[in-house]
C-alpha atoms as a PDB file:
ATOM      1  CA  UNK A   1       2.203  15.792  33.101  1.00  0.00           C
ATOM      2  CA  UNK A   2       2.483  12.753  35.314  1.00  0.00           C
ATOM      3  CA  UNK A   3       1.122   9.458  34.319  1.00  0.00           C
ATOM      4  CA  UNK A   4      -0.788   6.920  36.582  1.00  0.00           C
ATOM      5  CA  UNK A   5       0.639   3.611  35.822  1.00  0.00           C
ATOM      6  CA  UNK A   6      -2.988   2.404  36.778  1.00  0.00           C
ATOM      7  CA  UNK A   7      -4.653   4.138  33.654  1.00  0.00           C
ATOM      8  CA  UNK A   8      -3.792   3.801  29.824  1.00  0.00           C
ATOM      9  CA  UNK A   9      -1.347   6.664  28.560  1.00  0.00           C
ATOM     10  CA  UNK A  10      -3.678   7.497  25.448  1.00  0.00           C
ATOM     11  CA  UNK A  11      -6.569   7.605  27.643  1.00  0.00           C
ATOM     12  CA  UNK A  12      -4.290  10.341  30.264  1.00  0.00           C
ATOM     13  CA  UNK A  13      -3.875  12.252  27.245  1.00  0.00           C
ATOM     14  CA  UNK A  14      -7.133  11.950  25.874  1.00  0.00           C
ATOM     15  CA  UNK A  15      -8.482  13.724  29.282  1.00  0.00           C
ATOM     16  CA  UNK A  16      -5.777  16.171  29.039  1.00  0.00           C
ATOM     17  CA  UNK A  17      -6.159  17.288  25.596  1.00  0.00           C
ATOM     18  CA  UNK A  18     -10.068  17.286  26.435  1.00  0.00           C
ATOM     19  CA  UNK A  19      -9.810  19.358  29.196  1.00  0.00           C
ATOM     20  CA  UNK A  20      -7.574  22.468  27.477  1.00  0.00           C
ATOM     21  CA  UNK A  21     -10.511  22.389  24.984  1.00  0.00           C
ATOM     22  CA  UNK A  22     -13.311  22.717  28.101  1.00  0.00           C
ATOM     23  CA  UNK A  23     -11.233  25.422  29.544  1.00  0.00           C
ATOM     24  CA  UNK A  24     -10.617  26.741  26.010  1.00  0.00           C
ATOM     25  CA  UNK A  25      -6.800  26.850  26.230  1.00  0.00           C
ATOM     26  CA  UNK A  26      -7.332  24.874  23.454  1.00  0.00           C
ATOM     27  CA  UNK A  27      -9.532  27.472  21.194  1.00  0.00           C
ATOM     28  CA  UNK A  28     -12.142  26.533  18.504  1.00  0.00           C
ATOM     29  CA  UNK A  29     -10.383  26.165  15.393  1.00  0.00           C
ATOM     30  CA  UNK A  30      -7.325  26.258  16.789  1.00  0.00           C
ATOM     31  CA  UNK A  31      -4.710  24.147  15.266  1.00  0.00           C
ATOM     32  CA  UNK A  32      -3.117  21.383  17.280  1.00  0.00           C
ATOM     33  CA  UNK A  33       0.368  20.647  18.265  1.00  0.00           C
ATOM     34  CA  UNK A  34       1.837  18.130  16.056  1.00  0.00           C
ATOM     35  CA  UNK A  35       1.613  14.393  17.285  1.00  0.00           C
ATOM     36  CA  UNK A  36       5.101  14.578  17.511  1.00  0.00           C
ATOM     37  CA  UNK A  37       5.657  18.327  19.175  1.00  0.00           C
ATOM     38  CA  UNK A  38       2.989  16.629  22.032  1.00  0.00           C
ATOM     39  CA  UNK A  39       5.010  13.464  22.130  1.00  0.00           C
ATOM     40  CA  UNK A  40       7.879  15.016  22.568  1.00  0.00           C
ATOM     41  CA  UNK A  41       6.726  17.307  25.309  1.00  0.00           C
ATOM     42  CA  UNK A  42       4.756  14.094  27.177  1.00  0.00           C
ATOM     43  CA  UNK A  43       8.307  12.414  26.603  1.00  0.00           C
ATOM     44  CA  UNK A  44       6.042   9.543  25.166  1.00  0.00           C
ATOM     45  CA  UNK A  45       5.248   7.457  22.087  1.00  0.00           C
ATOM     46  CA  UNK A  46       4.191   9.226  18.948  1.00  0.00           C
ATOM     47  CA  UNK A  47       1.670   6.188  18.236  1.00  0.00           C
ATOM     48  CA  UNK A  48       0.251   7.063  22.106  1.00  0.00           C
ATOM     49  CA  UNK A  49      -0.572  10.696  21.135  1.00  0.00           C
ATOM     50  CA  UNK A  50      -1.300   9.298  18.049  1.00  0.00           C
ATOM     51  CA  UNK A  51      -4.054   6.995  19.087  1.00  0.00           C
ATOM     52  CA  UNK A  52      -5.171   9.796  21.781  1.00  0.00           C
ATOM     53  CA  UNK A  53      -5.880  11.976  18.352  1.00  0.00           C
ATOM     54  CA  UNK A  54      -7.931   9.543  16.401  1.00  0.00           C
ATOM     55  CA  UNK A  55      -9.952   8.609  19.558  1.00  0.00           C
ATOM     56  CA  UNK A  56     -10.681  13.201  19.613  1.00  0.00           C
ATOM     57  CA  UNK A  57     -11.151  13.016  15.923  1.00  0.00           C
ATOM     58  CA  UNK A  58     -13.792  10.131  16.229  1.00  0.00           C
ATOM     59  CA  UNK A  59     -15.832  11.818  19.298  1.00  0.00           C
ATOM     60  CA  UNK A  60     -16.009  14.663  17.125  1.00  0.00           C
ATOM     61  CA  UNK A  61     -13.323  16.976  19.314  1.00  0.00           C
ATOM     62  CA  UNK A  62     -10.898  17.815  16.585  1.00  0.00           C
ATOM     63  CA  UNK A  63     -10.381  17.273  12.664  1.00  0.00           C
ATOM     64  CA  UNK A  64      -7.720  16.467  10.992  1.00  0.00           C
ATOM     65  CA  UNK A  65      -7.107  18.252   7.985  1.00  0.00           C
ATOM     66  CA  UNK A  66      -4.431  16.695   5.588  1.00  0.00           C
ATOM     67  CA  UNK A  67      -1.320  18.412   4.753  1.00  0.00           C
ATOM     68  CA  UNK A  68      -2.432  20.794   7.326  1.00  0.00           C
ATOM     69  CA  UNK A  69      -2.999  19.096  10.598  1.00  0.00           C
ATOM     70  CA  UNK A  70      -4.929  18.774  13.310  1.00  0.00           C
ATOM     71  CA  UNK A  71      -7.586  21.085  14.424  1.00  0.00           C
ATOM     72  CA  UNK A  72      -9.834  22.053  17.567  1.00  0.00           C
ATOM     73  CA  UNK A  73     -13.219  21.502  16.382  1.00  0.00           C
ATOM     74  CA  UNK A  74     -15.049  24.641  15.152  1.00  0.00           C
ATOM     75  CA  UNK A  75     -18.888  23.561  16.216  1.00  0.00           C
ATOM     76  CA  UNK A  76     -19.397  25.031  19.537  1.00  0.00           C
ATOM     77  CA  UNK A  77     -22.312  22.633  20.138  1.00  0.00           C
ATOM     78  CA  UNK A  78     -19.303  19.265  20.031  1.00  0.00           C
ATOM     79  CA  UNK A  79     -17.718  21.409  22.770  1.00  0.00           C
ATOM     80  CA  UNK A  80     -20.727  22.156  24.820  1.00  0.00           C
ATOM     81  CA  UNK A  81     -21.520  18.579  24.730  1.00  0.00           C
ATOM     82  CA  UNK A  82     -17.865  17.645  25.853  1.00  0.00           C
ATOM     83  CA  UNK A  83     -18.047  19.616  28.831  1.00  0.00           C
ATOM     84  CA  UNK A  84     -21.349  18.600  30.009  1.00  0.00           C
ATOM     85  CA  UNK A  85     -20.521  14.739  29.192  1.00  0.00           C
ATOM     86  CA  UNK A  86     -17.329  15.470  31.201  1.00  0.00           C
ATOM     87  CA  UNK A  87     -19.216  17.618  34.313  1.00  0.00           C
ATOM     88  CA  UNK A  88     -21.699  14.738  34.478  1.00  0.00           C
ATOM     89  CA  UNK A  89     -18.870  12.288  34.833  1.00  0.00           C
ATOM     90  CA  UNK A  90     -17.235  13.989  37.526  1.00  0.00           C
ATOM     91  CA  UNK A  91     -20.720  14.705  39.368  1.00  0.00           C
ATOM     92  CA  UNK A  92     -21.790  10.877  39.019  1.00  0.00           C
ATOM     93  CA  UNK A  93     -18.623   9.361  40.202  1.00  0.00           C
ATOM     94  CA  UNK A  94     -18.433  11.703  43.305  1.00  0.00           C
ATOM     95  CA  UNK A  95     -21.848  11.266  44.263  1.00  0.00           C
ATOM     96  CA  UNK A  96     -21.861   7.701  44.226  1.00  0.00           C
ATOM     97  CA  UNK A  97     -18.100   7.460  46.080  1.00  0.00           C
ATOM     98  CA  UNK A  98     -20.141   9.549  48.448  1.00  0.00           C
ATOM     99  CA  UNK A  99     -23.139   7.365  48.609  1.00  0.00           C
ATOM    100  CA  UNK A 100     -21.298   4.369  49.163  1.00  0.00           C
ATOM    101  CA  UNK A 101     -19.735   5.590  51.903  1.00  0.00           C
ATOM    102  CA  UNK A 102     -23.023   6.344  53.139  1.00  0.00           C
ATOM    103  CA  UNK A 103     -23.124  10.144  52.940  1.00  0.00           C
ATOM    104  CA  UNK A 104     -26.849  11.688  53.036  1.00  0.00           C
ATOM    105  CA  UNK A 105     -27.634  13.705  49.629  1.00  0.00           C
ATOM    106  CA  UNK A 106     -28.203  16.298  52.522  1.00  0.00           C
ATOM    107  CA  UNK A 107     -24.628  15.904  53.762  1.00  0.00           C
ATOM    108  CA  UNK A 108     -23.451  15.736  49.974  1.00  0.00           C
ATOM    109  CA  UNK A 109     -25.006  19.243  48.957  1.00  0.00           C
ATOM    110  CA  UNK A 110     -23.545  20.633  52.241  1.00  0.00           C
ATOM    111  CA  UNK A 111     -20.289  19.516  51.236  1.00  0.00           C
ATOM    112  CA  UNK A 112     -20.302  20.928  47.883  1.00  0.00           C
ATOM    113  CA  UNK A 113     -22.226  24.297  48.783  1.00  0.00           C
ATOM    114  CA  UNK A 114     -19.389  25.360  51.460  1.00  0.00           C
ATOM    115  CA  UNK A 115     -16.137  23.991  48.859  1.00  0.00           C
ATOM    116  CA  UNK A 116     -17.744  25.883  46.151  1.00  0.00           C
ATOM    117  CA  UNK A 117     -18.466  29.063  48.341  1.00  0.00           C
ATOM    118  CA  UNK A 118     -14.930  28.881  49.747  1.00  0.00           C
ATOM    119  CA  UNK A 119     -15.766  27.947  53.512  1.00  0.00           C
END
């Protein structure tokens, strides 16, 4: 994983960790790697992995579970949520980068219909 110096680390991993879960590398129920295992694989702070957990835990993503770990969430509705919150996100900012650069919602469908069909 490469970091943008532009963006907070915890908040890089955040989106990272939140993505596996949306394309459910990270499964429901699934255990975690340790803060440290993921710290050591980022080749960052434990406290920034750290941080990136409790910020999961309190948006409902994982729970923690002591002496045991950290664990995928196992209410599919949290995870539904997630990836709608996170597909409106991505739709929003697009369409108004598009907007302001004065793209019709016309042109913007366009645009989207022939990416998504593969043209």
């Amino acid at each position: 994983m490469e970091f943008d110096n532009n963006v907070p680390v915890y908040i890089q991993i955040l989106s990272y960790l939140k993505e596996l879960v949306i394309k459910r590398q990270l499964k429901e129920g699934e255990k975690m790697p340790s803060v440290r295992e993921l710290a050591k694989d980022l080749k960052v702070n434990p406290n920034t992995v750290q941080r990136a957990y409790r910020e999961l835990e309190s948006e409902g993503i994982i729970v923690s579970k002591r002496g045991m770990g950290s664990f995928v969430t196992s209410d599919s509705n949290s995870i539904i949520n997630l990836r709608d919150e996170i597909a409106k996100d991505t739709v929003m900012n697009f369409a108004n980068r598009m907007i302001n650069m004065g793209f019709s919602k016309k042109e913007i469908m366009k645009i989207i219909d022939s990416y998504v069909e593969g043209e």
